[in-house]
PDB file of N, CA and C in Angstrom:
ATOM      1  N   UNK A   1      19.417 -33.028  -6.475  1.00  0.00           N
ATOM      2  CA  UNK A   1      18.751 -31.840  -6.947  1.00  0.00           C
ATOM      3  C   UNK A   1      19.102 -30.681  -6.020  1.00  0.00           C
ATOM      4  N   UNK A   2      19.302 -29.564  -6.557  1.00  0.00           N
ATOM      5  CA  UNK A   2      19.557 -28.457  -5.759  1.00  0.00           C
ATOM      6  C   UNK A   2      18.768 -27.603  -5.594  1.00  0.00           C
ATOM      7  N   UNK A   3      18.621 -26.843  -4.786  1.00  0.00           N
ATOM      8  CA  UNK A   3      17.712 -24.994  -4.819  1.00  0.00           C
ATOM      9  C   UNK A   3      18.405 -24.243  -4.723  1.00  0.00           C
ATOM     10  N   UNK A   4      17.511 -23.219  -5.126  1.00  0.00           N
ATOM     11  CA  UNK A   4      18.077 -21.924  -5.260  1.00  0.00           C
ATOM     12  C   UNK A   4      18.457 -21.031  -3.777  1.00  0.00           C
ATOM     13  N   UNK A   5      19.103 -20.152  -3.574  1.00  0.00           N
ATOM     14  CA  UNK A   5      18.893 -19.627  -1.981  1.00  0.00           C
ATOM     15  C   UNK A   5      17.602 -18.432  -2.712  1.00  0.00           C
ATOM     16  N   UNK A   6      17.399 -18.310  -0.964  1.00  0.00           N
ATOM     17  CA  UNK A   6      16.057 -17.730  -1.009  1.00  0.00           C
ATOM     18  C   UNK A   6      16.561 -16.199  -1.238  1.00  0.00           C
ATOM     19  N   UNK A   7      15.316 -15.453  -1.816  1.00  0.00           N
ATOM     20  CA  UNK A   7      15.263 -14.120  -2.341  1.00  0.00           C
ATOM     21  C   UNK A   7      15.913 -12.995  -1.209  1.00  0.00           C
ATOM     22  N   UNK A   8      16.584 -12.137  -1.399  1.00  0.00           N
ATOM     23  CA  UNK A   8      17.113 -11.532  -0.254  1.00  0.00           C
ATOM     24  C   UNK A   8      16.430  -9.578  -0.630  1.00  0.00           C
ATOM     25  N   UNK A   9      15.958  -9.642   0.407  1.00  0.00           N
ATOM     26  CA  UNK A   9      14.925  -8.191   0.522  1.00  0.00           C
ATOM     27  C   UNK A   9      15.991  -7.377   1.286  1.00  0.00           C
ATOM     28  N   UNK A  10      15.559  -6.404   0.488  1.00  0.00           N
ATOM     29  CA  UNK A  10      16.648  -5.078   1.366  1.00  0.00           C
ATOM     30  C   UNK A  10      15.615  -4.209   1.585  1.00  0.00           C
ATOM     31  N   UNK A  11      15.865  -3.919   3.339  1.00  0.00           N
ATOM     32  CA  UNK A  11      14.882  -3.284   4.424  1.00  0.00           C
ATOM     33  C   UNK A  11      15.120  -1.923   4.178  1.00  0.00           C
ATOM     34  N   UNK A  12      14.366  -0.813   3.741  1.00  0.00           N
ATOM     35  CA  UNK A  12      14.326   0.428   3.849  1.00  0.00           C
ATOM     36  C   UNK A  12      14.351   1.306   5.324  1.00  0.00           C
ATOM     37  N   UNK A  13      15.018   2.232   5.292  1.00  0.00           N
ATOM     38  CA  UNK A  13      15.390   2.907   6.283  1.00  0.00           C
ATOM     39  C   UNK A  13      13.916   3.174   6.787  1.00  0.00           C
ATOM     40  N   UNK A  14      14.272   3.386   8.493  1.00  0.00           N
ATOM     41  CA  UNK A  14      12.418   3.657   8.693  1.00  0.00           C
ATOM     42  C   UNK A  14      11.834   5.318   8.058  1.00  0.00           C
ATOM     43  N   UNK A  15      12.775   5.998   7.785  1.00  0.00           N
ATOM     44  CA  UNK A  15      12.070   7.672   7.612  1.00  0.00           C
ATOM     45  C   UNK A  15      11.851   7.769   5.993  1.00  0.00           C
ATOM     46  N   UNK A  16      11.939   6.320   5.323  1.00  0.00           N
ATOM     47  CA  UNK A  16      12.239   6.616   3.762  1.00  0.00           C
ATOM     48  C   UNK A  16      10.578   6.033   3.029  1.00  0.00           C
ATOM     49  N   UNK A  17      10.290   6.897   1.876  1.00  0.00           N
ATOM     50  CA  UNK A  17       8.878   7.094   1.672  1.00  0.00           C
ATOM     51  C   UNK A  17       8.032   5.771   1.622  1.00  0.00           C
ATOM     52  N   UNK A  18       8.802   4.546   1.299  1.00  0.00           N
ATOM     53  CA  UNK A  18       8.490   3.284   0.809  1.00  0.00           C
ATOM     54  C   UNK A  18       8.319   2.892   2.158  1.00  0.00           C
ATOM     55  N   UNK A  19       8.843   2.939   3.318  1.00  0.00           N
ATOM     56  CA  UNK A  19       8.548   2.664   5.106  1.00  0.00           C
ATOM     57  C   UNK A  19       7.478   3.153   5.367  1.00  0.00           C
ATOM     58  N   UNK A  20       7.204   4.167   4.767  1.00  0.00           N
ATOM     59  CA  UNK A  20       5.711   5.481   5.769  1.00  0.00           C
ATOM     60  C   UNK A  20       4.905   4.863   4.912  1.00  0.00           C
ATOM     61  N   UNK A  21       5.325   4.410   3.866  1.00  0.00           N
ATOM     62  CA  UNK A  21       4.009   4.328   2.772  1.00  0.00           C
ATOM     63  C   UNK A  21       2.981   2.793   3.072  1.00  0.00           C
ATOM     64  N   UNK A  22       4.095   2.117   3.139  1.00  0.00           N
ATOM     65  CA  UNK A  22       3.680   0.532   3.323  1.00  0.00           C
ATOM     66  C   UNK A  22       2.983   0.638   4.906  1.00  0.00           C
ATOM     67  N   UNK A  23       3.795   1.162   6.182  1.00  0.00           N
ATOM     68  CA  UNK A  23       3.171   1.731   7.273  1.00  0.00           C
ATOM     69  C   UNK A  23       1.453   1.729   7.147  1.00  0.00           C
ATOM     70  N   UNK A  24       1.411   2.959   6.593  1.00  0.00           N
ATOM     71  CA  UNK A  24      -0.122   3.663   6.307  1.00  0.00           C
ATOM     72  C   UNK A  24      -0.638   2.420   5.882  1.00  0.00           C
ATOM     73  N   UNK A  25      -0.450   1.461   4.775  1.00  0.00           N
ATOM     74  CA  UNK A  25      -1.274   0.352   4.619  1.00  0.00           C
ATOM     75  C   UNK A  25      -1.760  -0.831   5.470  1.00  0.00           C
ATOM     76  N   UNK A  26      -0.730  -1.109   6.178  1.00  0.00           N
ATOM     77  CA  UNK A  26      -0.525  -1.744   7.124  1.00  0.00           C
ATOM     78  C   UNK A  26      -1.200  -1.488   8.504  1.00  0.00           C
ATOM     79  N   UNK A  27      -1.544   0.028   8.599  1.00  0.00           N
ATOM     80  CA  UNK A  27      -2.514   0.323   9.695  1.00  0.00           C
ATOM     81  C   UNK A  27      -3.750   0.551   9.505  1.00  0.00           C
ATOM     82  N   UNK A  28      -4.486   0.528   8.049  1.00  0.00           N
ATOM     83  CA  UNK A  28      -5.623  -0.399   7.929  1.00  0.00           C
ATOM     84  C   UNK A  28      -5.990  -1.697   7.385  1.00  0.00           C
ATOM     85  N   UNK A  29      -4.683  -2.349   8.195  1.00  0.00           N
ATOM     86  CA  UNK A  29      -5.134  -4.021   7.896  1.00  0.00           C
ATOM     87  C   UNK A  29      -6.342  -4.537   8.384  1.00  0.00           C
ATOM     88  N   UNK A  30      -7.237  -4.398   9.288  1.00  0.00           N
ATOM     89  CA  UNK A  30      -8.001  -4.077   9.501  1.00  0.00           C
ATOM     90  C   UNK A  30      -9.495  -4.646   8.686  1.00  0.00           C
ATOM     91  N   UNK A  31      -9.464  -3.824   7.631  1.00  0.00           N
ATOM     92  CA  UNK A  31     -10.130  -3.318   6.579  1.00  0.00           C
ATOM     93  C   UNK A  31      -9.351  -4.144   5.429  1.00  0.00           C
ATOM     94  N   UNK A  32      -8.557  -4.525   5.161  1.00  0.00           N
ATOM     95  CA  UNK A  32      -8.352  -5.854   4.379  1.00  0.00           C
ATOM     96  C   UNK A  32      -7.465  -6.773   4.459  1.00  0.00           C
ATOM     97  N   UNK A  33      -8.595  -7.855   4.412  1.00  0.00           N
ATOM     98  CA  UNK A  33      -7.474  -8.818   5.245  1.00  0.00           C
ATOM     99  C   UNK A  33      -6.713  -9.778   4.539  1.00  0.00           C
ATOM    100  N   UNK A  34      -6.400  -9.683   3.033  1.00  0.00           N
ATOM    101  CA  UNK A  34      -5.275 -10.415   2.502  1.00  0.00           C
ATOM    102  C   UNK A  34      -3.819  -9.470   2.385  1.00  0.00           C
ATOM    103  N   UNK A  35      -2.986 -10.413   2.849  1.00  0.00           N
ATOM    104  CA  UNK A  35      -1.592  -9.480   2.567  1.00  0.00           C
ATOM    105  C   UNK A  35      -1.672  -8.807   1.497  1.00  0.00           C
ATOM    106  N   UNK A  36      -1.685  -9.820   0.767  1.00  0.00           N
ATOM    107  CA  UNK A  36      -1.147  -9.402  -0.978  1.00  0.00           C
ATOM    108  C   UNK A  36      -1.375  -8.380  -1.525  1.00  0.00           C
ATOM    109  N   UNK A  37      -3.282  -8.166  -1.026  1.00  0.00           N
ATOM    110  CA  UNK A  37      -4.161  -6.765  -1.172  1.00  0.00           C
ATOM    111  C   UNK A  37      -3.100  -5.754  -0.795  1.00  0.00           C
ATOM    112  N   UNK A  38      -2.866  -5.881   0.050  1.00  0.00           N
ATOM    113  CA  UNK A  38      -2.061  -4.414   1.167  1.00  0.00           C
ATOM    114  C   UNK A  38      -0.456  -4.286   0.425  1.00  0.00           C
ATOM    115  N   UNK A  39      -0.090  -5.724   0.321  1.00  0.00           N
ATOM    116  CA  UNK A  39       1.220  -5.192  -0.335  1.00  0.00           C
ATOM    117  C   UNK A  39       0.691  -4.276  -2.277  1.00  0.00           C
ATOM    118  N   UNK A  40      -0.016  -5.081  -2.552  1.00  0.00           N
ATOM    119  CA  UNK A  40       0.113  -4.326  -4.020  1.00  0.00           C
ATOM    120  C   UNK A  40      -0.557  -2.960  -3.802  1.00  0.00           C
ATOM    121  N   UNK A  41      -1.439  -2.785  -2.492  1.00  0.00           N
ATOM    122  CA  UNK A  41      -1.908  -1.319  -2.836  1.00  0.00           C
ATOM    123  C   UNK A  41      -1.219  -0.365  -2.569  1.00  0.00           C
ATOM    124  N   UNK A  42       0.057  -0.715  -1.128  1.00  0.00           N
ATOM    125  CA  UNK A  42       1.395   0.059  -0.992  1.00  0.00           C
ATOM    126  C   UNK A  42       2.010   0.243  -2.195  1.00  0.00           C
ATOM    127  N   UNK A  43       2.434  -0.793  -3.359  1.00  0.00           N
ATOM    128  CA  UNK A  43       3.575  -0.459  -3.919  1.00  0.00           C
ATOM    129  C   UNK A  43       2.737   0.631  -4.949  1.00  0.00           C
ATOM    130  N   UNK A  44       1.062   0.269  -5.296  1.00  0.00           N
ATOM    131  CA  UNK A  44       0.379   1.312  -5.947  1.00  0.00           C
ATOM    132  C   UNK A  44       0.902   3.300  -5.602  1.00  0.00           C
ATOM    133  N   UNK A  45       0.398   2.878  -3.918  1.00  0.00           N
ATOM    134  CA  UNK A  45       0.459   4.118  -3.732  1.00  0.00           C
ATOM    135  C   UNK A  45       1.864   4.473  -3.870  1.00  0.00           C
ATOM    136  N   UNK A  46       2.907   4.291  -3.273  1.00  0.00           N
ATOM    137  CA  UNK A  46       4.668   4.241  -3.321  1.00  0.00           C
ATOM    138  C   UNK A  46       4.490   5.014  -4.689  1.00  0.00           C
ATOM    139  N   UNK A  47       4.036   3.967  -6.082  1.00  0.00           N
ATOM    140  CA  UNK A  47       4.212   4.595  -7.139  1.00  0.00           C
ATOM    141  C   UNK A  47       3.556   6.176  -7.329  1.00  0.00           C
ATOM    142  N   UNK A  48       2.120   6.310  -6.722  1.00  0.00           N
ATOM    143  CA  UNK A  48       1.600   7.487  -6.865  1.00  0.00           C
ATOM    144  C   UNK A  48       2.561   8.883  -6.190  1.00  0.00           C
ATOM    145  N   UNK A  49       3.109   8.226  -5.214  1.00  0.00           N
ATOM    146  CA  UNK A  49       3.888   9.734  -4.718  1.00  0.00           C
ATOM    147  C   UNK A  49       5.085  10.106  -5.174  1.00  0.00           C
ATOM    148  N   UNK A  50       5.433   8.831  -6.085  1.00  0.00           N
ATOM    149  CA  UNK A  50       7.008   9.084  -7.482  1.00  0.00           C
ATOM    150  C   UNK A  50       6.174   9.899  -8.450  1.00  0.00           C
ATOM    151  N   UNK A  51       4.753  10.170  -8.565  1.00  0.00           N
ATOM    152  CA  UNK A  51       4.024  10.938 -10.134  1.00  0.00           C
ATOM    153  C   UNK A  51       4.105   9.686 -11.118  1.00  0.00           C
ATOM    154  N   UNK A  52       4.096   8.076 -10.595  1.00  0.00           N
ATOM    155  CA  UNK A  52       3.846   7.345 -11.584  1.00  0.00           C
ATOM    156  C   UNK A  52       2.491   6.185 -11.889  1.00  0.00           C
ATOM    157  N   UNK A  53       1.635   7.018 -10.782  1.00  0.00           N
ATOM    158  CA  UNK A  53       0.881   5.885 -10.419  1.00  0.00           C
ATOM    159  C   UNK A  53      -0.460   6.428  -9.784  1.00  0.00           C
ATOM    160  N   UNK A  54      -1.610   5.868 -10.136  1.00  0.00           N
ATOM    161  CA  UNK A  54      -3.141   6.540  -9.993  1.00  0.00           C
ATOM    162  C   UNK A  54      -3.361   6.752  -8.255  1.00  0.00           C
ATOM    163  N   UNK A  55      -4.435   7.745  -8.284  1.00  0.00           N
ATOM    164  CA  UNK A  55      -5.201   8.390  -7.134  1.00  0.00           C
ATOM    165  C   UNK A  55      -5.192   7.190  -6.216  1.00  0.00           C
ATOM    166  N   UNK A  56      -5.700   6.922  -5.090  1.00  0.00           N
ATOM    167  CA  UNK A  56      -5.887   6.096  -4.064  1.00  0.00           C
ATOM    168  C   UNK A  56      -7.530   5.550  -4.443  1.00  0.00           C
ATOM    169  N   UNK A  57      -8.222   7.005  -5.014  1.00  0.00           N
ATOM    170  CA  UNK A  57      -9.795   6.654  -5.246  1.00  0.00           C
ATOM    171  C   UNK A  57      -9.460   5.593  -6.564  1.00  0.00           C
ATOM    172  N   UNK A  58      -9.129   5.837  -7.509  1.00  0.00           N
ATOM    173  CA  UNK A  58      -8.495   5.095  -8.703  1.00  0.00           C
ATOM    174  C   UNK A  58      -8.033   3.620  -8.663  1.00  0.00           C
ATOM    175  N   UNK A  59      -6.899   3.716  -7.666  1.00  0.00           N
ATOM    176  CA  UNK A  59      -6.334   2.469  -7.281  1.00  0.00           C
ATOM    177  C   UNK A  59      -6.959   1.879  -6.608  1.00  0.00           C
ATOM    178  N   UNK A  60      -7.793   1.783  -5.996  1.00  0.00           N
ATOM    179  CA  UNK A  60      -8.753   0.808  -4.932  1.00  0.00           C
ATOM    180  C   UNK A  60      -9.375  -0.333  -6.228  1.00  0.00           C
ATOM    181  N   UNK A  61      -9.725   0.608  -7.279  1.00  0.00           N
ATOM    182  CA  UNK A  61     -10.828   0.092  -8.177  1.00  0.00           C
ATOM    183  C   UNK A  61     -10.014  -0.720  -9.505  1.00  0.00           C
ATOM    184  N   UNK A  62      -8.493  -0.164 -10.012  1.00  0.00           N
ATOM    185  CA  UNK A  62      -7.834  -0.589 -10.684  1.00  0.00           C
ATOM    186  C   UNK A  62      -7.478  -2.173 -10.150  1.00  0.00           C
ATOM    187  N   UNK A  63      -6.641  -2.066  -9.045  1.00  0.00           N
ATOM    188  CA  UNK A  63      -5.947  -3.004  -8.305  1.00  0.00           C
ATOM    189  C   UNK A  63      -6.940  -3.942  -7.553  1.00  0.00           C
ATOM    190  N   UNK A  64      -8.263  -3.619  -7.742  1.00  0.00           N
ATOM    191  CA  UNK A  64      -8.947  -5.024  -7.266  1.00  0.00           C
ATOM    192  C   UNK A  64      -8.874  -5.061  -5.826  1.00  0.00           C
ATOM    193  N   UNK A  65      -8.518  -4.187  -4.740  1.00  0.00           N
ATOM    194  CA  UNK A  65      -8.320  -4.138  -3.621  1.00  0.00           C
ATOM    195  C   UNK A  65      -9.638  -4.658  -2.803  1.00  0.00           C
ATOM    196  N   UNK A  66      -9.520  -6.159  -2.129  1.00  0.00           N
ATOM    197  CA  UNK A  66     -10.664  -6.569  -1.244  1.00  0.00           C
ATOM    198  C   UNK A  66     -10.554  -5.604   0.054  1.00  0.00           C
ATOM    199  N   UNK A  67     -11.666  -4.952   0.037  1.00  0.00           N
ATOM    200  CA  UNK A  67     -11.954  -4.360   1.468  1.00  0.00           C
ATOM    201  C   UNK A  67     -13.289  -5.040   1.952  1.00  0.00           C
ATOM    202  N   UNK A  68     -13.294  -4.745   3.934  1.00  0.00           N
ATOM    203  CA  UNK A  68     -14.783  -4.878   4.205  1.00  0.00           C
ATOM    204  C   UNK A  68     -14.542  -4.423   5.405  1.00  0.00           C
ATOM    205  N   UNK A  69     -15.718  -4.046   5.811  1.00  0.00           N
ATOM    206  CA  UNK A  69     -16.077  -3.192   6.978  1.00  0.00           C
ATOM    207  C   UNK A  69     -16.127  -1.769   7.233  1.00  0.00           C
ATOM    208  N   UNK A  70     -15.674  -0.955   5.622  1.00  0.00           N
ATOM    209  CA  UNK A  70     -15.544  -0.014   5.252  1.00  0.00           C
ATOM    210  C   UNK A  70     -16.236   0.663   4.265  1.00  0.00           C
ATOM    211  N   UNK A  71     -16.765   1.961   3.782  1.00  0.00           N
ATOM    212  CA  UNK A  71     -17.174   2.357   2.108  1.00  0.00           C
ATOM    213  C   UNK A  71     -15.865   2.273   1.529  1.00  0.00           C
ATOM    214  N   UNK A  72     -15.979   2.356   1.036  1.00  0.00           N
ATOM    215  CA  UNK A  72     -15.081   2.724  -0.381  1.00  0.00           C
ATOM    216  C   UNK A  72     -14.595   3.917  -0.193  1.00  0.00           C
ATOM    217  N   UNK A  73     -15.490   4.797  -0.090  1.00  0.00           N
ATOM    218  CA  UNK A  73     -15.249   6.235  -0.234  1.00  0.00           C
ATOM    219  C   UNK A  73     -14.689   6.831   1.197  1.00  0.00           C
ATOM    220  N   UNK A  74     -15.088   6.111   2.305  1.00  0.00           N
ATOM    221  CA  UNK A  74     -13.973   6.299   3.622  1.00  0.00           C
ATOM    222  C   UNK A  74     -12.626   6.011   3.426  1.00  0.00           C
ATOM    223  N   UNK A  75     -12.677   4.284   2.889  1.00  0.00           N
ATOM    224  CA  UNK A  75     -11.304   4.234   2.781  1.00  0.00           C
ATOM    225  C   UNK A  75     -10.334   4.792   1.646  1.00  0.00           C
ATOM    226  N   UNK A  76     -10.603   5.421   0.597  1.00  0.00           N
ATOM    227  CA  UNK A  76      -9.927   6.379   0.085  1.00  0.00           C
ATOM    228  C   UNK A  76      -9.546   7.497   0.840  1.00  0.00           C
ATOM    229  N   UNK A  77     -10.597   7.827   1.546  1.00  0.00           N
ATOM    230  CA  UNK A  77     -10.238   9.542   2.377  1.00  0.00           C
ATOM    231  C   UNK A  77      -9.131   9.193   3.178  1.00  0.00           C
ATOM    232  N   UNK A  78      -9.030   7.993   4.061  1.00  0.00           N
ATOM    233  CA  UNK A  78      -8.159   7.592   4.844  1.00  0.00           C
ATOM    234  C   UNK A  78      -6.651   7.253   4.692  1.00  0.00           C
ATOM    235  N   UNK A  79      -6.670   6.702   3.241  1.00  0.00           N
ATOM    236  CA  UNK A  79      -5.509   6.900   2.225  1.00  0.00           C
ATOM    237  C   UNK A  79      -5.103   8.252   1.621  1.00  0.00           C
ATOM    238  N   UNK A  80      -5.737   9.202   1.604  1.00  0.00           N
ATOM    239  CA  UNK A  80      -5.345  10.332   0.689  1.00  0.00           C
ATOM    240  C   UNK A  80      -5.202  10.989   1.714  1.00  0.00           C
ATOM    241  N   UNK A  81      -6.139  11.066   3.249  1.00  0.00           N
ATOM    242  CA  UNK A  81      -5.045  12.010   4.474  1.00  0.00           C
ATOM    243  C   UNK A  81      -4.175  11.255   4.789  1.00  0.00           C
ATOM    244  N   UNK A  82      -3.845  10.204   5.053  1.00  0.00           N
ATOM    245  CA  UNK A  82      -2.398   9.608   5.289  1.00  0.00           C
ATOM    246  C   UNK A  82      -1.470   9.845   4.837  1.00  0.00           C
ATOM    247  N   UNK A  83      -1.371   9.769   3.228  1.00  0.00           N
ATOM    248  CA  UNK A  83      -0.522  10.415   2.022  1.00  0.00           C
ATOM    249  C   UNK A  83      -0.188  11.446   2.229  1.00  0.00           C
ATOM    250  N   UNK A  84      -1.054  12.713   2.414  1.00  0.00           N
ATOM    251  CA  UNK A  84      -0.384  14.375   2.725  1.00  0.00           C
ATOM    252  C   UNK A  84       0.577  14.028   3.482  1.00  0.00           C
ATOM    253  N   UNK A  85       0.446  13.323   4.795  1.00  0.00           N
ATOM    254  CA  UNK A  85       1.644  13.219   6.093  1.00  0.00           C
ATOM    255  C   UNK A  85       2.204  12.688   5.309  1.00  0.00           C
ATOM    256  N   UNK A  86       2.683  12.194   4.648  1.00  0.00           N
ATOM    257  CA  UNK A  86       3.688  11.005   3.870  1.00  0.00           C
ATOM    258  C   UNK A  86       4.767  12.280   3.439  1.00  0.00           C
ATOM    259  N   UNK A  87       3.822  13.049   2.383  1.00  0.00           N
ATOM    260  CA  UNK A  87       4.702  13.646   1.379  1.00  0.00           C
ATOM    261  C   UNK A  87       5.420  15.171   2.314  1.00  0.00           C
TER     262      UNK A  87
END
C-alpha cells in the first residue's frame, strides 16, 4: 500500500497581508485556545481586508470562534485596531 506525500504549504513573505494578518491572530492566542479557531478566524479576517469577507464583530459570531477570558466586544475592538495597522 502506498501514501500520498504530504501537503506542501507555501510560506508567505513576512511583510505580505496574509503574514500580518495570521500574526494579529496569533497574538491573541491567549484568548483562544484551539488552533483551528485562530486559523479559520485569520483566513476570515485575510478575506475581510480582500472586501470579501464580514466585520471581525460579525465573524466572531458567524465562525463560531471559542474565546475565554475576554468580552466579546473587547475582543473585536482588538481585532478591528489591529486590522487598521494591517491595511
Amino acid at each position: 500500500m502506498s501514501t500520498k506525500p504530504a501537503f506542501q504549504t507555501t510560506l508567505h513573505p513576512e511583510n505580505s497581508v496574509e503574514t500580518k494578518t495570521y500574526k494579529l491572530v496569533e497574538s491573541l492566542k491567549e484568548f483562544m485556545p484551539i488552533e483551528n479557531d485562530r486559523n479559520r478566524l485569520g483566513y476570515g479576517l485575510f478575506k475581510y481586508l480582500n472586501g470579501e469577507g464580514d466585520a471581525p464583530e460579525v465573524l466572531l459570531q458567524s465562525a463560531k470562534i471559542r474565546f475565554e477570558g475576554i468580552e466579546y466586544s473587547d475582543l473585536a475592538k482588538k481585532l478591528s485596531d489591529g486590522l487598521k495597522d494591517i491595511k
